[in-house]
C-alpha atoms as a PDB file:
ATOM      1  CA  UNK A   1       0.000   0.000   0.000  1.00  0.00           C
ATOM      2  CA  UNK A   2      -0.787   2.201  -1.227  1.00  0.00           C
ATOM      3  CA  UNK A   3      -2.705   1.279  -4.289  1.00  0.00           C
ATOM      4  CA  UNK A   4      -1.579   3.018  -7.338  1.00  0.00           C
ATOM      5  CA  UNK A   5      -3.749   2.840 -11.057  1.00  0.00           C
ATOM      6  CA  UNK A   6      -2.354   4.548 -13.536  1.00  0.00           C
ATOM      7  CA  UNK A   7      -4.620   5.574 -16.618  1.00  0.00           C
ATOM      8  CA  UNK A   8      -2.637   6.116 -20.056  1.00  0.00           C
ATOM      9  CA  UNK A   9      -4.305   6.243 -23.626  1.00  0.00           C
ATOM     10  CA  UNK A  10      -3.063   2.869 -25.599  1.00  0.00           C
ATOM     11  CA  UNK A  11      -0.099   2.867 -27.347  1.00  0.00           C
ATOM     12  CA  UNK A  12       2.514   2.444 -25.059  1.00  0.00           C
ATOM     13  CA  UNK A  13       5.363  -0.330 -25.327  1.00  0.00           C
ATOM     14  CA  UNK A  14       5.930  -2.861 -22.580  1.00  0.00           C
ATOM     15  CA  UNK A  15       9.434  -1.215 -21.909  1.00  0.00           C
ATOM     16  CA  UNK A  16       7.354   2.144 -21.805  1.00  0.00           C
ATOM     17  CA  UNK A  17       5.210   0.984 -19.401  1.00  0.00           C
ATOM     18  CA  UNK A  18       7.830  -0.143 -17.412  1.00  0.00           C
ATOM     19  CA  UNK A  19       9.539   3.070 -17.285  1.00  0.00           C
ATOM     20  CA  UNK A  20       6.419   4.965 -16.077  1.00  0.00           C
ATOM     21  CA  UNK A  21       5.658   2.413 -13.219  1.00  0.00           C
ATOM     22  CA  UNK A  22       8.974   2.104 -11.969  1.00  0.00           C
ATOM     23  CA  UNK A  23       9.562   5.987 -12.264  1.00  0.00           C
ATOM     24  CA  UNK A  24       5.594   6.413 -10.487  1.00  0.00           C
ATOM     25  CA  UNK A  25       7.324   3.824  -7.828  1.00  0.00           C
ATOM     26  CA  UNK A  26      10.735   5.979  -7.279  1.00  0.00           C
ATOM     27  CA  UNK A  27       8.450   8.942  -6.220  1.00  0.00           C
ATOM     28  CA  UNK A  28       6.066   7.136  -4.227  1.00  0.00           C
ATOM     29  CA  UNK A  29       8.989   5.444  -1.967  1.00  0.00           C
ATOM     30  CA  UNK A  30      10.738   9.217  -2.015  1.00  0.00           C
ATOM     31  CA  UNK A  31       7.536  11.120  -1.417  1.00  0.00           C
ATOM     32  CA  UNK A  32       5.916   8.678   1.163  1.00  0.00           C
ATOM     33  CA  UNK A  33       8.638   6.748   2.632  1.00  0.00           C
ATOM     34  CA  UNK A  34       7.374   3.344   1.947  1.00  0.00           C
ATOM     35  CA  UNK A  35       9.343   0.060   2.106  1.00  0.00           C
ATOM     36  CA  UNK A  36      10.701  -0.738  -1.220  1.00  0.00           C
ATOM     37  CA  UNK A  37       8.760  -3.923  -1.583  1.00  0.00           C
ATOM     38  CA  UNK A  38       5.500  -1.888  -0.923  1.00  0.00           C
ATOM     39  CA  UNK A  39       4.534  -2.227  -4.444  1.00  0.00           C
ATOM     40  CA  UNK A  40       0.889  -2.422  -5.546  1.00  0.00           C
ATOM     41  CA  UNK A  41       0.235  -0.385  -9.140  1.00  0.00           C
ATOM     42  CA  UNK A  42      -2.127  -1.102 -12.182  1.00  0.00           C
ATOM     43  CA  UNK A  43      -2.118   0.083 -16.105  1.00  0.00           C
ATOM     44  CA  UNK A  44      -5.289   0.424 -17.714  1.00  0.00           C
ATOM     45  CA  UNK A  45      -5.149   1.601 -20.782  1.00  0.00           C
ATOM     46  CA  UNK A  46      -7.757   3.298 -22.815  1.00  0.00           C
ATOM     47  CA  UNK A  47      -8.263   4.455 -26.185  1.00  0.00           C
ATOM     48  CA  UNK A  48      -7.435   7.737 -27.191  1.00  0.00           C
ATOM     49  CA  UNK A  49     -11.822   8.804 -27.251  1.00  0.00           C
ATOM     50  CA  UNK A  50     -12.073   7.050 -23.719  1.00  0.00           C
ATOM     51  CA  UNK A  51      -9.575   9.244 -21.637  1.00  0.00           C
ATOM     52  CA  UNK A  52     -11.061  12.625 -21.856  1.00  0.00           C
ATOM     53  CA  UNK A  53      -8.927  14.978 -19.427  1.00  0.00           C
ATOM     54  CA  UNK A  54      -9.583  18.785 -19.983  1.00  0.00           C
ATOM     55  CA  UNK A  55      -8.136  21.435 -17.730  1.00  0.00           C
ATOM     56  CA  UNK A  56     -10.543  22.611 -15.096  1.00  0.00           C
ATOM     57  CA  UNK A  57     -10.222  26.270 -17.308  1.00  0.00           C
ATOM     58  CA  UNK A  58      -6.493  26.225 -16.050  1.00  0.00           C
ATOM     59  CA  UNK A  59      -5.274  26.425 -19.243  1.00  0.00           C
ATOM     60  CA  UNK A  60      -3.062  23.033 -18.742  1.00  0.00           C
ATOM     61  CA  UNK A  61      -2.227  21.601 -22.340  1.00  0.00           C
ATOM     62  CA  UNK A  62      -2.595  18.028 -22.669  1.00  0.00           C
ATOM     63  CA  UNK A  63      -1.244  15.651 -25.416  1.00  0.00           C
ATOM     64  CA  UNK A  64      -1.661  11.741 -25.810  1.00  0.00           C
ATOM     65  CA  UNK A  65       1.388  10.996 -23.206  1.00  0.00           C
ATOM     66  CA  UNK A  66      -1.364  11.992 -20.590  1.00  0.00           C
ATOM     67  CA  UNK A  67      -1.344   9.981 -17.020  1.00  0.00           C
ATOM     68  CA  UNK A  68      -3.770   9.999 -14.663  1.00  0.00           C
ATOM     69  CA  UNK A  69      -2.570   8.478 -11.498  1.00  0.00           C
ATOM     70  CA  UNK A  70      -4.657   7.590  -9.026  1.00  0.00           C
ATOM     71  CA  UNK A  71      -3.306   6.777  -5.329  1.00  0.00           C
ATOM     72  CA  UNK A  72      -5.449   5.097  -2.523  1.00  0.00           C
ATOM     73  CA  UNK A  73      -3.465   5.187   1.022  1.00  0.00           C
ATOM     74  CA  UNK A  74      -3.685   5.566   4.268  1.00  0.00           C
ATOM     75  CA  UNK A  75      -3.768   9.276   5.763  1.00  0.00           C
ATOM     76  CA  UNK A  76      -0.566  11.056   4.472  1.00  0.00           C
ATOM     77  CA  UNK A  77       0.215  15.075   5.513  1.00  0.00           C
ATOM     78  CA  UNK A  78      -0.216  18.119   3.140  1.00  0.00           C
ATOM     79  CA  UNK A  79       3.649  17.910   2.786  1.00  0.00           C
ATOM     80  CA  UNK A  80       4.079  14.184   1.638  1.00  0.00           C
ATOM     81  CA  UNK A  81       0.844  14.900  -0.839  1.00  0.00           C
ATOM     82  CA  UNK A  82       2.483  18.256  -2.592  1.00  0.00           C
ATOM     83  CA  UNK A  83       5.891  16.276  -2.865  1.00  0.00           C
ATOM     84  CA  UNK A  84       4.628  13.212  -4.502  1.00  0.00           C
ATOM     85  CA  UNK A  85       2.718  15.216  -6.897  1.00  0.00           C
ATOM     86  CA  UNK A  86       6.139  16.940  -7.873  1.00  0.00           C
ATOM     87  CA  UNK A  87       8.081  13.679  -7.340  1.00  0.00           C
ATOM     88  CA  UNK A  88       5.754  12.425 -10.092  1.00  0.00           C
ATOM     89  CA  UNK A  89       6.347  15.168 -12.047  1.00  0.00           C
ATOM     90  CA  UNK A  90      10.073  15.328 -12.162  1.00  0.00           C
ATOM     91  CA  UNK A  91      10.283  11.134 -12.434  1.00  0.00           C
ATOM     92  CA  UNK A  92       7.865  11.146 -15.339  1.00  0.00           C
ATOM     93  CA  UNK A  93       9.662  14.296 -17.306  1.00  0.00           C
ATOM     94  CA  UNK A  94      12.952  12.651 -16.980  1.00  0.00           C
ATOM     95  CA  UNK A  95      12.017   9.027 -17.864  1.00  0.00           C
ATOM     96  CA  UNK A  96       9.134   9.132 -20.214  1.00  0.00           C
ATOM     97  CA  UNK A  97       9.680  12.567 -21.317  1.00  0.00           C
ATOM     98  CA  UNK A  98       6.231  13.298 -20.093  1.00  0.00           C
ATOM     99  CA  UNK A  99       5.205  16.706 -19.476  1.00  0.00           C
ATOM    100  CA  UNK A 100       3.933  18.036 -15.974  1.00  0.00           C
ATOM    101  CA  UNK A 101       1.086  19.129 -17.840  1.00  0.00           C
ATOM    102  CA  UNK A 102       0.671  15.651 -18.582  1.00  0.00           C
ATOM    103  CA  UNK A 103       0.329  14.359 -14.901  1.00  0.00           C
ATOM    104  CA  UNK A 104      -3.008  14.365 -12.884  1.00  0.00           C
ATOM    105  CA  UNK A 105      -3.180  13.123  -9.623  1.00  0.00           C
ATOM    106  CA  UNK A 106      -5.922  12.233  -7.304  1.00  0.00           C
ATOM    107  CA  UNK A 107      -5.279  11.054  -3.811  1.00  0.00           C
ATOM    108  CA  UNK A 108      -8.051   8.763  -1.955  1.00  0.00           C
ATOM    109  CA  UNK A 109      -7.265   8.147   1.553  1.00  0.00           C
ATOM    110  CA  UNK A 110      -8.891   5.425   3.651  1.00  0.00           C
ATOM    111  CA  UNK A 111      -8.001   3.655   7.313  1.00  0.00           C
ATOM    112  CA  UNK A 112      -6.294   0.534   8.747  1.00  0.00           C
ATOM    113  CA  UNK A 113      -9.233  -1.691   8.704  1.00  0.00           C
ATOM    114  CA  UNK A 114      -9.910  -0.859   4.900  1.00  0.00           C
ATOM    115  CA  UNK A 115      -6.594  -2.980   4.060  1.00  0.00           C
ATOM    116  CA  UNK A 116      -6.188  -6.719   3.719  1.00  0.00           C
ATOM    117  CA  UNK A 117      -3.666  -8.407   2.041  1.00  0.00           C
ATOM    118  CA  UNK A 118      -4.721 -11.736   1.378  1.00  0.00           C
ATOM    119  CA  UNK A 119      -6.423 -14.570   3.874  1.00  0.00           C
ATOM    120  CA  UNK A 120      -9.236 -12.754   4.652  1.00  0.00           C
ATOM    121  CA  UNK A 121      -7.023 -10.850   7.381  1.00  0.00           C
ATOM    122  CA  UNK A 122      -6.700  -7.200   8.198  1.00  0.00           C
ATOM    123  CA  UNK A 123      -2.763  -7.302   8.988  1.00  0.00           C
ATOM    124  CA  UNK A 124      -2.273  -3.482  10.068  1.00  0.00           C
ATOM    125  CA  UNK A 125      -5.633  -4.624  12.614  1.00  0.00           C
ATOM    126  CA  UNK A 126      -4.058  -8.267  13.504  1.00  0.00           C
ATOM    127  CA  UNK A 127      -0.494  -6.580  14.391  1.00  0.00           C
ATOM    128  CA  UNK A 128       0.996  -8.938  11.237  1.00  0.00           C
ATOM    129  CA  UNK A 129       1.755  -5.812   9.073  1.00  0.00           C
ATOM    130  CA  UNK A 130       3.938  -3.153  10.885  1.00  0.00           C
ATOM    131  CA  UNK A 131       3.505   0.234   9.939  1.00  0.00           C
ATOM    132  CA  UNK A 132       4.284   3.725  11.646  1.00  0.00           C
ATOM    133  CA  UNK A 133       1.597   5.868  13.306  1.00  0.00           C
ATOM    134  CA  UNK A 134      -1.289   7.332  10.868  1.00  0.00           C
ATOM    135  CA  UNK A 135      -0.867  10.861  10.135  1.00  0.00           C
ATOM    136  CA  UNK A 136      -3.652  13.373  10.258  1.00  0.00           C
END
């Protein structure tokens, strides 16, 4: 945890992909100081008509190496939040050459008991799964 999807339009290579998880994974460990292992992330990938993005009125351009990355964690600070979304940034521009303008991000947070990773056990409840202190 935490549970990453990341939404792309179609047309990326497997090495491509690979890039933009591992470099999604680089700023999540950086931004949110999770154990290296703590790896949960899935692709979807959508035709070009089926990923509509626009800019709020912000004036953002977008182009098809848009990513929309959505995270699912426990409760993180305004400080780990704002770095991960430049972490992103900066991991994505240097490499996949995609543009910060390129990069939306959407944070979901949730609690201990809304975690289980596998045999019908909540391990952050049951004391199996260390983990530090929530955060407000």
């Amino acid at each position: 945890m935490p549970l990453i999807r990341i939404d792309t339009i179609a047309g990326r290579s497997e090495a491509e992909i690979q890039k933009l998880t591992d470099a999604v994974h680089r700023a999540v460990l950086a931004a949110l100081s999770v154990p290296a292992r703590d790896r949960y992330q899935i692709v979807n990938e959508h035709p070009a008509s089926h990923l509509i993005a626009e800019d709020t009125g912000l004036g953002i351009p977008r182009t098809d190496k848009f990513v929309l990355i959505q995270v699912t964690t426990r409760p993180r600070t305004r400080a780990e939040k704002e770095k991960l979304y430049r972490l992103l940034c900066q991991e994505l521009q240097a490499a996949c050459g995609i543009a910060a303008s390129d990069v939306m991000v959407s944070i979901t947070q949730n609690m201990d008991e809304d975690w289980s990773f596998g045999y019908g056990r909540a391990q952050f409840l049951t004391g199996e799964l260390k983990s530090a202190p929530m955060k407000a």
